[in-house]
PDB file of N, CA and C in Angstrom:
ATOM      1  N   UNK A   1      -7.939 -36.825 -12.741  1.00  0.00           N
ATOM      2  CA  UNK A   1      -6.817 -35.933 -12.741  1.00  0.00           C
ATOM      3  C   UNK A   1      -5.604 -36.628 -13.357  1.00  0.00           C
ATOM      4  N   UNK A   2      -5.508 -38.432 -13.155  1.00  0.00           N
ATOM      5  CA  UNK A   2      -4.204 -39.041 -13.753  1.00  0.00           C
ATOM      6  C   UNK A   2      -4.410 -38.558 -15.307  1.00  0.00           C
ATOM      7  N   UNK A   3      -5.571 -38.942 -15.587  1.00  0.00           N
ATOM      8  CA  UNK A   3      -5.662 -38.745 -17.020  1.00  0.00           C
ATOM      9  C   UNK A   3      -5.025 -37.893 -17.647  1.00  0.00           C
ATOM     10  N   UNK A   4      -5.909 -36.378 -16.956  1.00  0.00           N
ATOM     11  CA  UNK A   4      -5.219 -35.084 -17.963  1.00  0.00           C
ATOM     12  C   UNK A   4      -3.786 -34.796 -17.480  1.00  0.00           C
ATOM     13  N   UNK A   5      -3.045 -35.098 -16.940  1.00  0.00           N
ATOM     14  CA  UNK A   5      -2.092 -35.002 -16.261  1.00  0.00           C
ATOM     15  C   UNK A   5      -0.983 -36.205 -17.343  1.00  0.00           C
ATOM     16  N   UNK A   6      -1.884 -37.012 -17.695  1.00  0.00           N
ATOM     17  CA  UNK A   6      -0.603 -37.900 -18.726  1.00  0.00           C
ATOM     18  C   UNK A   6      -1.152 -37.537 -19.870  1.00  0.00           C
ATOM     19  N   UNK A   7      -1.972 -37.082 -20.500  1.00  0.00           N
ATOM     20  CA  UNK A   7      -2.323 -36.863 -21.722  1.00  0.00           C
ATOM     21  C   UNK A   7      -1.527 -35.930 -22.568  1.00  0.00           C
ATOM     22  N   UNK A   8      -1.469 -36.313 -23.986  1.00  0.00           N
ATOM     23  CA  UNK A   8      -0.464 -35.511 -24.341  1.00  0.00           C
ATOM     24  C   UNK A   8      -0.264 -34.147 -24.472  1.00  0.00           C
ATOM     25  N   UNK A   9      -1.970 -33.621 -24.975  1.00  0.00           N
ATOM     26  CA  UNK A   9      -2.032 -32.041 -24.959  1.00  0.00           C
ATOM     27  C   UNK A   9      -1.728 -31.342 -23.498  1.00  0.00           C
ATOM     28  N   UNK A  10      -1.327 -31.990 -22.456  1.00  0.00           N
ATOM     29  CA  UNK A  10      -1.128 -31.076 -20.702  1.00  0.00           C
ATOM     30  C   UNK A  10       0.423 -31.427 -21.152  1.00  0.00           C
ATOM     31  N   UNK A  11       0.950 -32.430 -22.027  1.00  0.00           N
ATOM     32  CA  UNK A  11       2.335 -32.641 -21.725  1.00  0.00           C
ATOM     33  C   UNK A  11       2.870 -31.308 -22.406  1.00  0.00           C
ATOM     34  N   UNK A  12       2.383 -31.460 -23.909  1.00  0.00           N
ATOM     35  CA  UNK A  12       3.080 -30.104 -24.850  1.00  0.00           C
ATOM     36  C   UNK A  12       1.915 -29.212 -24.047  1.00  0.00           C
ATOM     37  N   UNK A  13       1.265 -28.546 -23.252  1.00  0.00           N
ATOM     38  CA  UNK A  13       0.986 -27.367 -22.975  1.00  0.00           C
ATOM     39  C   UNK A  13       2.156 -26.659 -22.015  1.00  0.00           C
ATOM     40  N   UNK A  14       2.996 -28.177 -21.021  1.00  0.00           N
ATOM     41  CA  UNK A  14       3.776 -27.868 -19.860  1.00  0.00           C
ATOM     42  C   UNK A  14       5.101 -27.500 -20.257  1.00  0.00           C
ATOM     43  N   UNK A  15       4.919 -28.249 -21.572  1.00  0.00           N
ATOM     44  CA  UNK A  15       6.900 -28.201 -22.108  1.00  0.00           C
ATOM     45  C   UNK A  15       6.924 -26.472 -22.879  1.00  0.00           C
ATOM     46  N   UNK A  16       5.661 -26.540 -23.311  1.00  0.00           N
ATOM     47  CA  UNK A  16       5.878 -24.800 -24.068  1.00  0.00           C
ATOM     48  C   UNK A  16       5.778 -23.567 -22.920  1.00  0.00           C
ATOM     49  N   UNK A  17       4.995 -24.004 -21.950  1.00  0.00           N
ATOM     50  CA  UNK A  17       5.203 -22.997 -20.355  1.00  0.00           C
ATOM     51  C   UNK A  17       6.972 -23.075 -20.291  1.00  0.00           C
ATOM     52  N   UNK A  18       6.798 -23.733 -20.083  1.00  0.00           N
ATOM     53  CA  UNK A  18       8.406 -24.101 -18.831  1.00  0.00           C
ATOM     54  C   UNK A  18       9.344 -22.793 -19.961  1.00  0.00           C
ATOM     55  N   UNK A  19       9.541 -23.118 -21.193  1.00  0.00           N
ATOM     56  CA  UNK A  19      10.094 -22.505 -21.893  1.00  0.00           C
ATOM     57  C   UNK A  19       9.617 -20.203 -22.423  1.00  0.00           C
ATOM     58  N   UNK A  20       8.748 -20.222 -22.130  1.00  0.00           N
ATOM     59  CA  UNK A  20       7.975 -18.827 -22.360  1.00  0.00           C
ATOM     60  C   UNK A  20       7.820 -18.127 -21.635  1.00  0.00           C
ATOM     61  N   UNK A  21       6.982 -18.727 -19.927  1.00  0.00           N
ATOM     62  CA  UNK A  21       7.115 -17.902 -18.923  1.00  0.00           C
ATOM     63  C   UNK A  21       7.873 -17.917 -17.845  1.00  0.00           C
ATOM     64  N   UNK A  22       8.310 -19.369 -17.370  1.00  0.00           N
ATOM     65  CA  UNK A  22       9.052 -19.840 -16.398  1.00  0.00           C
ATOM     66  C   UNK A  22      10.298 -19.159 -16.291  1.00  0.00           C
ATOM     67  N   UNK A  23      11.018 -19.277 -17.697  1.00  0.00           N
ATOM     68  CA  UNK A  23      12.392 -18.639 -17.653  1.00  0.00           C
ATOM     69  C   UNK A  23      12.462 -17.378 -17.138  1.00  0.00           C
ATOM     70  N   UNK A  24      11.555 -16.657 -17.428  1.00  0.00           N
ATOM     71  CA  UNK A  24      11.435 -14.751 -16.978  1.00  0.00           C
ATOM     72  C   UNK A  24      11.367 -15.068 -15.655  1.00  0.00           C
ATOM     73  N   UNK A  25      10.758 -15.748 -15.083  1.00  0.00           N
ATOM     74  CA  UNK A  25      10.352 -15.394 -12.908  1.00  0.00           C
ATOM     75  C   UNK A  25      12.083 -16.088 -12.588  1.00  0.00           C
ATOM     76  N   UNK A  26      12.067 -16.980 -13.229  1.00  0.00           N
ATOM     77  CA  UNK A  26      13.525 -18.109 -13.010  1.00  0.00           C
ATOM     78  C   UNK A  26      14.546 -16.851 -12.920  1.00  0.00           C
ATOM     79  N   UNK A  27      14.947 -16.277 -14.094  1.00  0.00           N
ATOM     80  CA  UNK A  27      16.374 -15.309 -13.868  1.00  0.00           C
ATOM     81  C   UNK A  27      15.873 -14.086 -13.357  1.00  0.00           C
ATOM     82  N   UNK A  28      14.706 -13.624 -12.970  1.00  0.00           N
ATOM     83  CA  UNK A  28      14.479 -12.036 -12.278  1.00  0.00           C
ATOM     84  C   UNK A  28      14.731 -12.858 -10.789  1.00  0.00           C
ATOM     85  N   UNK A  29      14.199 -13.836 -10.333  1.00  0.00           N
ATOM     86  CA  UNK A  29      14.746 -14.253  -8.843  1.00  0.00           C
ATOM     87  C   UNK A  29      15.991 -14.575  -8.878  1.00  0.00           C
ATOM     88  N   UNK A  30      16.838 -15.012 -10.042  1.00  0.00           N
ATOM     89  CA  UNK A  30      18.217 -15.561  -9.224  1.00  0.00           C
ATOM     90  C   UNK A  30      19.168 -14.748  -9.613  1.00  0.00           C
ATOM     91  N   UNK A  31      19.414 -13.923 -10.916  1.00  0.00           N
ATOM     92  CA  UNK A  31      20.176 -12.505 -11.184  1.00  0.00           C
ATOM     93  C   UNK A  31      19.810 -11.418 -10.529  1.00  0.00           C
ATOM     94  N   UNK A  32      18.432 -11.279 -10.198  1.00  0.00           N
ATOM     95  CA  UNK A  32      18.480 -10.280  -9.400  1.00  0.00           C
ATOM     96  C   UNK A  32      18.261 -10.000  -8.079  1.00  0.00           C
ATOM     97  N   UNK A  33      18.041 -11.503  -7.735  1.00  0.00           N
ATOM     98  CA  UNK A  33      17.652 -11.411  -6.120  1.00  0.00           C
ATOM     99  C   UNK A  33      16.331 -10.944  -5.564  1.00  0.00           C
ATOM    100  N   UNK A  34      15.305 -11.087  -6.414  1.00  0.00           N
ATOM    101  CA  UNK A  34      14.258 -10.362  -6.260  1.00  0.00           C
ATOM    102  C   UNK A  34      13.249 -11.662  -5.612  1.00  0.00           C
ATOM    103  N   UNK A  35      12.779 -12.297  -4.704  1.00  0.00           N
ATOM    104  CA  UNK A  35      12.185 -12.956  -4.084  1.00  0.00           C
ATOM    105  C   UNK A  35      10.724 -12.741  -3.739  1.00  0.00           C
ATOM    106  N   UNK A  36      10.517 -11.360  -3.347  1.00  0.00           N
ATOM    107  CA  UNK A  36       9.250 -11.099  -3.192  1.00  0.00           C
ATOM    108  C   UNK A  36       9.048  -9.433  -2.606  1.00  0.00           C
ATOM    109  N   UNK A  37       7.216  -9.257  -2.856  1.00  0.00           N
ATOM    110  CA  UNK A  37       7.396  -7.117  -2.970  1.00  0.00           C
ATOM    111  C   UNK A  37       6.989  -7.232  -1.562  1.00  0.00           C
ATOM    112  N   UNK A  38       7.463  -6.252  -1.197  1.00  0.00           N
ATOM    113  CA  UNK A  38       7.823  -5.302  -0.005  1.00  0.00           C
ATOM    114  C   UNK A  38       6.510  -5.001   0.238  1.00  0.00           C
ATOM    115  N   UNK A  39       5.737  -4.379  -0.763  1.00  0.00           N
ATOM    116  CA  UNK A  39       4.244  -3.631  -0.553  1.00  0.00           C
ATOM    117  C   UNK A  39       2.966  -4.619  -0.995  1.00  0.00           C
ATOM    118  N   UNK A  40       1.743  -4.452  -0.747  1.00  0.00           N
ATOM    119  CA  UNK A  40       0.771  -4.749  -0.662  1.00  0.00           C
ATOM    120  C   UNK A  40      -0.316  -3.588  -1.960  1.00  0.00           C
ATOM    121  N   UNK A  41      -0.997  -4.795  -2.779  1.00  0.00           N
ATOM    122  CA  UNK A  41      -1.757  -4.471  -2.943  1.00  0.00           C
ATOM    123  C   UNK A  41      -1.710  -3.885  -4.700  1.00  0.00           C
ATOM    124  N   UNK A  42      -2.157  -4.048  -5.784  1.00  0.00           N
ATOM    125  CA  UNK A  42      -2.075  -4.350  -7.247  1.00  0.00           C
ATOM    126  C   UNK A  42      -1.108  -3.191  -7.428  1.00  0.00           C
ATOM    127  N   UNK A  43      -1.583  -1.816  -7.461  1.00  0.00           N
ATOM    128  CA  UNK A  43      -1.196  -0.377  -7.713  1.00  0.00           C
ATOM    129  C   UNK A  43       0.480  -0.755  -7.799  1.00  0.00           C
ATOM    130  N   UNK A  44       0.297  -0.556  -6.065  1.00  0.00           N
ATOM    131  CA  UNK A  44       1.810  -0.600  -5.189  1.00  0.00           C
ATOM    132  C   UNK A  44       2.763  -1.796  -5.985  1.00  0.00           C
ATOM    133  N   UNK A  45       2.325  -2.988  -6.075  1.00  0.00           N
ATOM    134  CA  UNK A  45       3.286  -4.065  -6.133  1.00  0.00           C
ATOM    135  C   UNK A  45       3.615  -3.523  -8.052  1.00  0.00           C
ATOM    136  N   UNK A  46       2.774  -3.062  -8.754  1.00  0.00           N
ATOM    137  CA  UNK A  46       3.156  -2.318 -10.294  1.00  0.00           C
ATOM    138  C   UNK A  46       3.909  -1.878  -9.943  1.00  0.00           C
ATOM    139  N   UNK A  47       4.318  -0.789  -8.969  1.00  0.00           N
ATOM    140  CA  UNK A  47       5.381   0.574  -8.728  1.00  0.00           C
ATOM    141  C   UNK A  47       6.418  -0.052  -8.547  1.00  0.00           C
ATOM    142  N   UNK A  48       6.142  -1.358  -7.449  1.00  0.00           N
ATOM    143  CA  UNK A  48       7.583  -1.456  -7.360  1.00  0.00           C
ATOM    144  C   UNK A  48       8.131  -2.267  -8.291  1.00  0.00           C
ATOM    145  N   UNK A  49       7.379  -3.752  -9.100  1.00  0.00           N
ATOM    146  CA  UNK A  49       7.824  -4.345  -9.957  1.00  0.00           C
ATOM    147  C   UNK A  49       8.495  -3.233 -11.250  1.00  0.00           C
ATOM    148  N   UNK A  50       8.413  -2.238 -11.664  1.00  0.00           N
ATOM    149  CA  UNK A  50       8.621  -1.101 -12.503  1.00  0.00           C
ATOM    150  C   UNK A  50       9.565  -0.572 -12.051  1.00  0.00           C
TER     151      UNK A  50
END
């Protein structure tokens, strides 16, 4: 696990995450206060994320 964990292709796989998806969950929790859904279950949690 040290290995792939220092290797360079996990390093540039982590630095291009952090930048693409991270930022979207990052400002929908802290501009909007959105922490976590109310409802249960794939359908429901669509409705309300929407």
């Amino acid at each position: 696990m040290y290995n792939l964990l220092s290797s360079e292709e996990y390093k540039t796989l982590m630095k291009k995450r952090s930048t693409e998806c991270e930022t979207v969950f990052g400002q929908t929790k802290g501009n909007l206060g959105f922490r976590r859904f109310h409802l249960r279950g794939k359908e429901k949690v669509g409705t309300e994320w929407g």
